[in-house]
Protein backbone atom coordinates (compact mmCIF):
# COMPACT_ATOMS: atom_id res chain seq x y z
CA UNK A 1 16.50 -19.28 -14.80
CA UNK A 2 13.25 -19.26 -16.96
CA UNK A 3 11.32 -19.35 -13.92
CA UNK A 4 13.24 -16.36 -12.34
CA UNK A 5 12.29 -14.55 -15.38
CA UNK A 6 8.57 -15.13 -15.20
CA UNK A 7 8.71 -14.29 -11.50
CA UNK A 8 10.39 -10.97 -12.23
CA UNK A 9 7.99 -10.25 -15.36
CA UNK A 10 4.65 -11.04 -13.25
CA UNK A 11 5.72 -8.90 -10.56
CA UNK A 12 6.27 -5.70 -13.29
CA UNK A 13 2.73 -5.91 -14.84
CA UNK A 14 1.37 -5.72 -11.22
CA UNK A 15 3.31 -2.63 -11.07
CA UNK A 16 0.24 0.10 -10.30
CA UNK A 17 1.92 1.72 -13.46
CA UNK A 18 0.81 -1.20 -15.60
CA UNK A 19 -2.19 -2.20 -14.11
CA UNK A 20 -5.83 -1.09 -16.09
CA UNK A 21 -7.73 0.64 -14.14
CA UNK A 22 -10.40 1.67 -17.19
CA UNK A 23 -10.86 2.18 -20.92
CA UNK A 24 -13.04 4.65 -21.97
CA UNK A 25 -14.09 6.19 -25.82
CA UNK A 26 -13.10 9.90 -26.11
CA UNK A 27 -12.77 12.15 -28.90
CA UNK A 28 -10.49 14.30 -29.52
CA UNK A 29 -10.96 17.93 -30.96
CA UNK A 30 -8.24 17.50 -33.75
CA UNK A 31 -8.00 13.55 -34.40
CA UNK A 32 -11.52 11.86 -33.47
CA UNK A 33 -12.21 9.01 -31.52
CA UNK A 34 -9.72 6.94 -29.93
CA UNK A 35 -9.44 4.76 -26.89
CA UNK A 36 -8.28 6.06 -23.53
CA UNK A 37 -6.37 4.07 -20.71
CA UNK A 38 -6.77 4.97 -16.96
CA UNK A 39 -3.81 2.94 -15.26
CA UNK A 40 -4.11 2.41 -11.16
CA UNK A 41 -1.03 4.84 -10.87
CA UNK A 42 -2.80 8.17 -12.06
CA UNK A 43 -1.70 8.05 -15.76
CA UNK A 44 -4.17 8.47 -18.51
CA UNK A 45 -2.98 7.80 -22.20
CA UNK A 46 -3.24 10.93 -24.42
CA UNK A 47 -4.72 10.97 -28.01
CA UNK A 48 -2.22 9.02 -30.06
CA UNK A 49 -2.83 10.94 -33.09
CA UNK A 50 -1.47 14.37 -30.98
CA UNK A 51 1.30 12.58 -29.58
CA UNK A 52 2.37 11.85 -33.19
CA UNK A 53 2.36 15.23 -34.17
CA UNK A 54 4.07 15.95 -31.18
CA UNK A 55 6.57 13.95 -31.88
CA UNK A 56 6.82 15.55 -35.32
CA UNK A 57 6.94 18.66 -34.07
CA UNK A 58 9.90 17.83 -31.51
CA UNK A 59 11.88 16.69 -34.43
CA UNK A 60 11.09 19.34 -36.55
CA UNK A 61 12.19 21.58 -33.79
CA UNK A 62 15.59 19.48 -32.85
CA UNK A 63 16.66 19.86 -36.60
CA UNK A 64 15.74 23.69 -36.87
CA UNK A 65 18.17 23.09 -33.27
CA UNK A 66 20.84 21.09 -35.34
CA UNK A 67 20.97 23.43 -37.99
CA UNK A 68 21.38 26.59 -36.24
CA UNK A 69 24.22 25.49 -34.42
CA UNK A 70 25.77 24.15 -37.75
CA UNK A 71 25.61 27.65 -39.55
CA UNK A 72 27.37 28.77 -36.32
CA UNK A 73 30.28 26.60 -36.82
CA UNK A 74 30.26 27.43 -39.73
CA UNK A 75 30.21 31.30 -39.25
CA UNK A 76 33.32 30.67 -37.27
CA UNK A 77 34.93 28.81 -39.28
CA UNK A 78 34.30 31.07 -42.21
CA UNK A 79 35.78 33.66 -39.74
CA UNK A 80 38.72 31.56 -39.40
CA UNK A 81 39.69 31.07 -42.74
CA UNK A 82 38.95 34.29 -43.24
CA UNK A 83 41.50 35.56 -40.65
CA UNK A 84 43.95 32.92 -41.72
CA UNK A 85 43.47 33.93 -45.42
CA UNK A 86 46.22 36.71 -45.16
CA UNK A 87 43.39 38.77 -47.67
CA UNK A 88 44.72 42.58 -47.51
CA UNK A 89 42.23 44.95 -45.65
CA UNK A 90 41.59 46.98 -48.32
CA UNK A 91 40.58 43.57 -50.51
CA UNK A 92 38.76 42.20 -47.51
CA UNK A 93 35.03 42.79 -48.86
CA UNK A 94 35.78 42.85 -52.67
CA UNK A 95 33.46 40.69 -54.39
CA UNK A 96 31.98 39.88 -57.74
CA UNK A 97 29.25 42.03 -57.20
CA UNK A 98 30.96 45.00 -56.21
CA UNK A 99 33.46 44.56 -59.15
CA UNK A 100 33.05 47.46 -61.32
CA UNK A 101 32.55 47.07 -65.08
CA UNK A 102 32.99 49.32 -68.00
CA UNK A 103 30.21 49.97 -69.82
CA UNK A 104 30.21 47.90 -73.27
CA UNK A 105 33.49 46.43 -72.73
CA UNK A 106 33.32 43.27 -73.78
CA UNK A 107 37.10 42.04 -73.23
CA UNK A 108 36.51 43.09 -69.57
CA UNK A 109 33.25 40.99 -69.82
CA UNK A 110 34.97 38.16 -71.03
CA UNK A 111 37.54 37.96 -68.56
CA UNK A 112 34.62 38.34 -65.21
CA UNK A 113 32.76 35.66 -66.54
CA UNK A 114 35.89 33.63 -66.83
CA UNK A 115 36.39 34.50 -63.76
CA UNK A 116 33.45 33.51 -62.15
CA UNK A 117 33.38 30.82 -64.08
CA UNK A 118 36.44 29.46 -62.52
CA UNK A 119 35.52 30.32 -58.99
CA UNK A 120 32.45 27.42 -59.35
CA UNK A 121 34.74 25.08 -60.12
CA UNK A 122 35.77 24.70 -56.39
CA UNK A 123 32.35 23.00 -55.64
CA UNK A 124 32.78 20.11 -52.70
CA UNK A 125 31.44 17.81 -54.87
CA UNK A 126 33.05 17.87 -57.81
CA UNK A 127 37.42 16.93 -58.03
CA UNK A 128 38.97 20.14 -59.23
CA UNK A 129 41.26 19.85 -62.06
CA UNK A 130 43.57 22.31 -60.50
CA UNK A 131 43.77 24.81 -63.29
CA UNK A 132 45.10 28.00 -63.00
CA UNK A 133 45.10 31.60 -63.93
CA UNK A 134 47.69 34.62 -64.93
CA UNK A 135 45.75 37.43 -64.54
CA UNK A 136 48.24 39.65 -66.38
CA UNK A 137 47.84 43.64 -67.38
CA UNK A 138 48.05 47.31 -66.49
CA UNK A 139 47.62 48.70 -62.45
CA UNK A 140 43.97 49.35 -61.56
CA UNK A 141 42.30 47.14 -63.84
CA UNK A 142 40.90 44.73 -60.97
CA UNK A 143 43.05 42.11 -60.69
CA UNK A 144 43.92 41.67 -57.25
CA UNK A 145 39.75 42.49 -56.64
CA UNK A 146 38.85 39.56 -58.62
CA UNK A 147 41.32 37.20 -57.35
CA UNK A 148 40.35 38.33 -53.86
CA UNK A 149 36.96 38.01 -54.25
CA UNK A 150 37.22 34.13 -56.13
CA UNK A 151 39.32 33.46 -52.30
CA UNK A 152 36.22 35.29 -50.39
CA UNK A 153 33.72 32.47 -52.84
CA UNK A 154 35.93 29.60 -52.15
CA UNK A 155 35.56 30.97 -47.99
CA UNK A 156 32.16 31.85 -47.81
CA UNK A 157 30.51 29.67 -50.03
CA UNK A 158 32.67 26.16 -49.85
CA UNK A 159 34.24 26.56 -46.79
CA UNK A 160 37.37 25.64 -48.67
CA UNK A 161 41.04 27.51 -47.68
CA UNK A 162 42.57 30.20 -49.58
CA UNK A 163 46.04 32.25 -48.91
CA UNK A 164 46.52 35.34 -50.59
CA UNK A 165 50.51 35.96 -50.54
CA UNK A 166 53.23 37.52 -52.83
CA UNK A 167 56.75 36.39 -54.36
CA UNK A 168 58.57 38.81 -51.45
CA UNK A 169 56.51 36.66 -48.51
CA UNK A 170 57.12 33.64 -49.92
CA UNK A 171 61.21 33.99 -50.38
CA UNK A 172 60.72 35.76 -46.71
CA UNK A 173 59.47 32.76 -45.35
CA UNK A 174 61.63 30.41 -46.86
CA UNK A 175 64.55 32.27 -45.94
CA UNK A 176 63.77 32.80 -42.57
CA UNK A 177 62.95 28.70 -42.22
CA UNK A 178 66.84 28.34 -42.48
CA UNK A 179 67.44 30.45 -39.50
CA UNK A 180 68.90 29.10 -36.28
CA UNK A 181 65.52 29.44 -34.23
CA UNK A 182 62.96 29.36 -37.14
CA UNK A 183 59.42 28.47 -36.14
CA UNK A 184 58.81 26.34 -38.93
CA UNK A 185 61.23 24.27 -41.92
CA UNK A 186 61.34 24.87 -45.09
CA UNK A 187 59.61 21.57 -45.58
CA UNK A 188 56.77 22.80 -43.48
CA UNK A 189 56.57 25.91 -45.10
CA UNK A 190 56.18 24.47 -48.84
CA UNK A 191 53.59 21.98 -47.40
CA UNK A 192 51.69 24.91 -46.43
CA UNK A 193 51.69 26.99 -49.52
CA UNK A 194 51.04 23.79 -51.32
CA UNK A 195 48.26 22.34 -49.43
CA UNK A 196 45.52 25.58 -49.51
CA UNK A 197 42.80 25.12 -51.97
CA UNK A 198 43.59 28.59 -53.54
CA UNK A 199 46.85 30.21 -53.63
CA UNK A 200 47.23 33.70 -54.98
CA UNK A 201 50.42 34.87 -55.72
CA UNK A 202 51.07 38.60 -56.11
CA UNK A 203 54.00 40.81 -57.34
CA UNK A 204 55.39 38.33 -59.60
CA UNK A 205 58.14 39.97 -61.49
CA UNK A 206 59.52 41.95 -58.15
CA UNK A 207 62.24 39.42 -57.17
CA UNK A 208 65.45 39.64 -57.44
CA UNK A 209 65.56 36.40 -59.44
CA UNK A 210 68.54 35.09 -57.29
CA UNK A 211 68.92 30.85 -57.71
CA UNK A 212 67.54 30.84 -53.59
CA UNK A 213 64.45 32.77 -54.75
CA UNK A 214 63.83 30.48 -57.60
CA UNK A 215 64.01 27.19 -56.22
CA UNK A 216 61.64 28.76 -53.42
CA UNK A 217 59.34 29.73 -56.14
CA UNK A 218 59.42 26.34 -58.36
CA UNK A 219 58.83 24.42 -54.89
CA UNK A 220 55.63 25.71 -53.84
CA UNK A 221 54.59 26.08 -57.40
CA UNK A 222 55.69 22.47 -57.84
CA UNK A 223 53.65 21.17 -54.91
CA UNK A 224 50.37 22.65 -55.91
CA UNK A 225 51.27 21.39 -58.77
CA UNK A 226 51.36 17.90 -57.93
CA UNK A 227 48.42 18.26 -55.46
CA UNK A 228 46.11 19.45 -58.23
CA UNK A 229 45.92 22.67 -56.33
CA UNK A 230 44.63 25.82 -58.03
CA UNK A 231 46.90 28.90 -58.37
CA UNK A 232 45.98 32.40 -59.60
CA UNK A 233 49.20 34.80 -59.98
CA UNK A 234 48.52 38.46 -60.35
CA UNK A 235 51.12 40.51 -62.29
CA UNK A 236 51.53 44.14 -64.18
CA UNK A 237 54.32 42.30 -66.45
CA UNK A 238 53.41 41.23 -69.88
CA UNK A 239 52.93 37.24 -70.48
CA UNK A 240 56.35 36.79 -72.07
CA UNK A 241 58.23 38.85 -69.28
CA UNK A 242 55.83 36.81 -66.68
CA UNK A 243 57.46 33.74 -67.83
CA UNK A 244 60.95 35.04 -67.84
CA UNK A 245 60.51 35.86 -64.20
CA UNK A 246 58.72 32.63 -62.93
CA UNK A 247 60.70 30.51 -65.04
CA UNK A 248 59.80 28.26 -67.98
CA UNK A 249 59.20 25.10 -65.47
CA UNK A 250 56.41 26.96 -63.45
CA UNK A 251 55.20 28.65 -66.16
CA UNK A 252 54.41 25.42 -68.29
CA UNK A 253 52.75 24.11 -64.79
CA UNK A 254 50.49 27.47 -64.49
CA UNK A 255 49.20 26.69 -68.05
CA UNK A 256 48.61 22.82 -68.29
CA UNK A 257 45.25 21.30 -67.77
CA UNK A 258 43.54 24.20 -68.72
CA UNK A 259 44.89 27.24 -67.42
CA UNK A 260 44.38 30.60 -68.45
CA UNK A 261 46.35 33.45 -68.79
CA UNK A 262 43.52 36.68 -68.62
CA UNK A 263 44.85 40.03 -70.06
CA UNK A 264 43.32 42.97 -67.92
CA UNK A 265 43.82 46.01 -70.36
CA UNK A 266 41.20 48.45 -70.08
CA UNK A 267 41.30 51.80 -67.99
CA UNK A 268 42.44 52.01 -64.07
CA UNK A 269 39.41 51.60 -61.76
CA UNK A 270 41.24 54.16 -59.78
CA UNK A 271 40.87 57.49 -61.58
């Protein structure tokens, strides 16, 4: 076997593509001096110095490559959780920046930077606590803009999933997963709700407040809970009347571990 091995290796270096045919000195414009090969097949060996930076240069280039086509997949999947973030039209590009504030109100100041504040806490690298927020007060204050624009943050700039949703929807869907031919169970439905990064609830306090309707609510409340899941429920009640509708369970939930309950009373943005 050894000898069928140096057979087979003797015959490769007399390969014309091996075989020296010359070594001369060059210089080259950029690097200097260096040695260069003529082999009996044609090929001459190029400045090793250039071929290095070449070689830098092609890697350079691949991960300029690599991360193009990463902020693409990302683009689309931003789009897609963007689409699947049930976001209403008119809350579709509300962000912090756009957020309008009142000139020397410092309540409303307070409550934006709390805000904010909360939206960082969604960071990849860091374990959310799975706080929560009331955001609580009179129509037009910018409730449902903030809340929609901490989903849009979690989107954009964590690629993390957010559902923007209301009491109604959520007994709708619930209801409907009892039906005959129902598309999904009620199981699967709670698992949903209770799985996105960000859940905002809307329109608490319209329900009827039927026992159906609250064991639908206390579920998916319950199983954010217990996946340390962040919830932000918007409402034009006042805190105690907030409670009475959600229900002392939920309620204590929404305000353990550092959850906030934000009081929006200042003027209507809208006139």
């Amino acid at each position: 076997m050894a000898v069928g091995l140096t057979h087979v290796g003797g015959t490769i270096i007399k390969l014309p593509q091996f075989v020296v045919k010359k070594n001369d000195v060059v210089t080259c414009s950029k690097h200097g001096r260096y040695t260069q090969t003529t082999y009996q097949s044609g090929r001459i060996t190029k400045c090793p110095g250039c071929e290095r930076d070449s070689e830098v240069q092609r890697i350079a280039d691949e991960n300029i490559k690599l991360k193009e086509e990463a902020e693409k997949r990302k683009s689309r999947r931003i789009d897609e959780l963007l689409g699947n973030s049930g976001i209403p039209k008119r809350f579709q590009n509300k962000t912090f920046d756009n957020y309008q504030l009142i000139k020397d109100n410092a309540k409303q100041e307070e409550v934006f930077n709390r805000v904010v504040a909360f939206s960082e806490e969604f960071k990849p690298s860091q374990e959310h606590s799975g706080r929560c927020i009331v955001m609580i007060g009179d129509t037009g204050t910018g409730k449902s803009h903030l809340a929609c624009a901490v989903a849009s943050h979690v989107i954009k700039k964590y690629c993390g999933t957010a559902r923007f949703t209301s009491v109604s929807e959520i007994n709708r869907l619930v209801r409907e997963s009892k039906g005959y031919n129902a598309r999904y169970s009620e199981t699967e439905v709670i698992e949903a709700f209770g799985n996105y990064d960000l859940l905002i609830v809307d329109e608490v306090g319209i329900q009827s407040g039927s026992d159906a309707e609250s064991r639908a609510l206390f579920d998916v409340f319950n199983a954010r809970y217990q996946n340390m899941k962040s919830t932000i429920v918007i409402s034009n009640l006042n805190q105690a009347q907030v409670r009475e509708a959600l229900g002392q369970r939920i309620f204590d939930r929404l305000k353990e571990g550092g959850g906030e309950v934000l009081v929006f009373h200042w003027g209507s943005h809208r006139g």
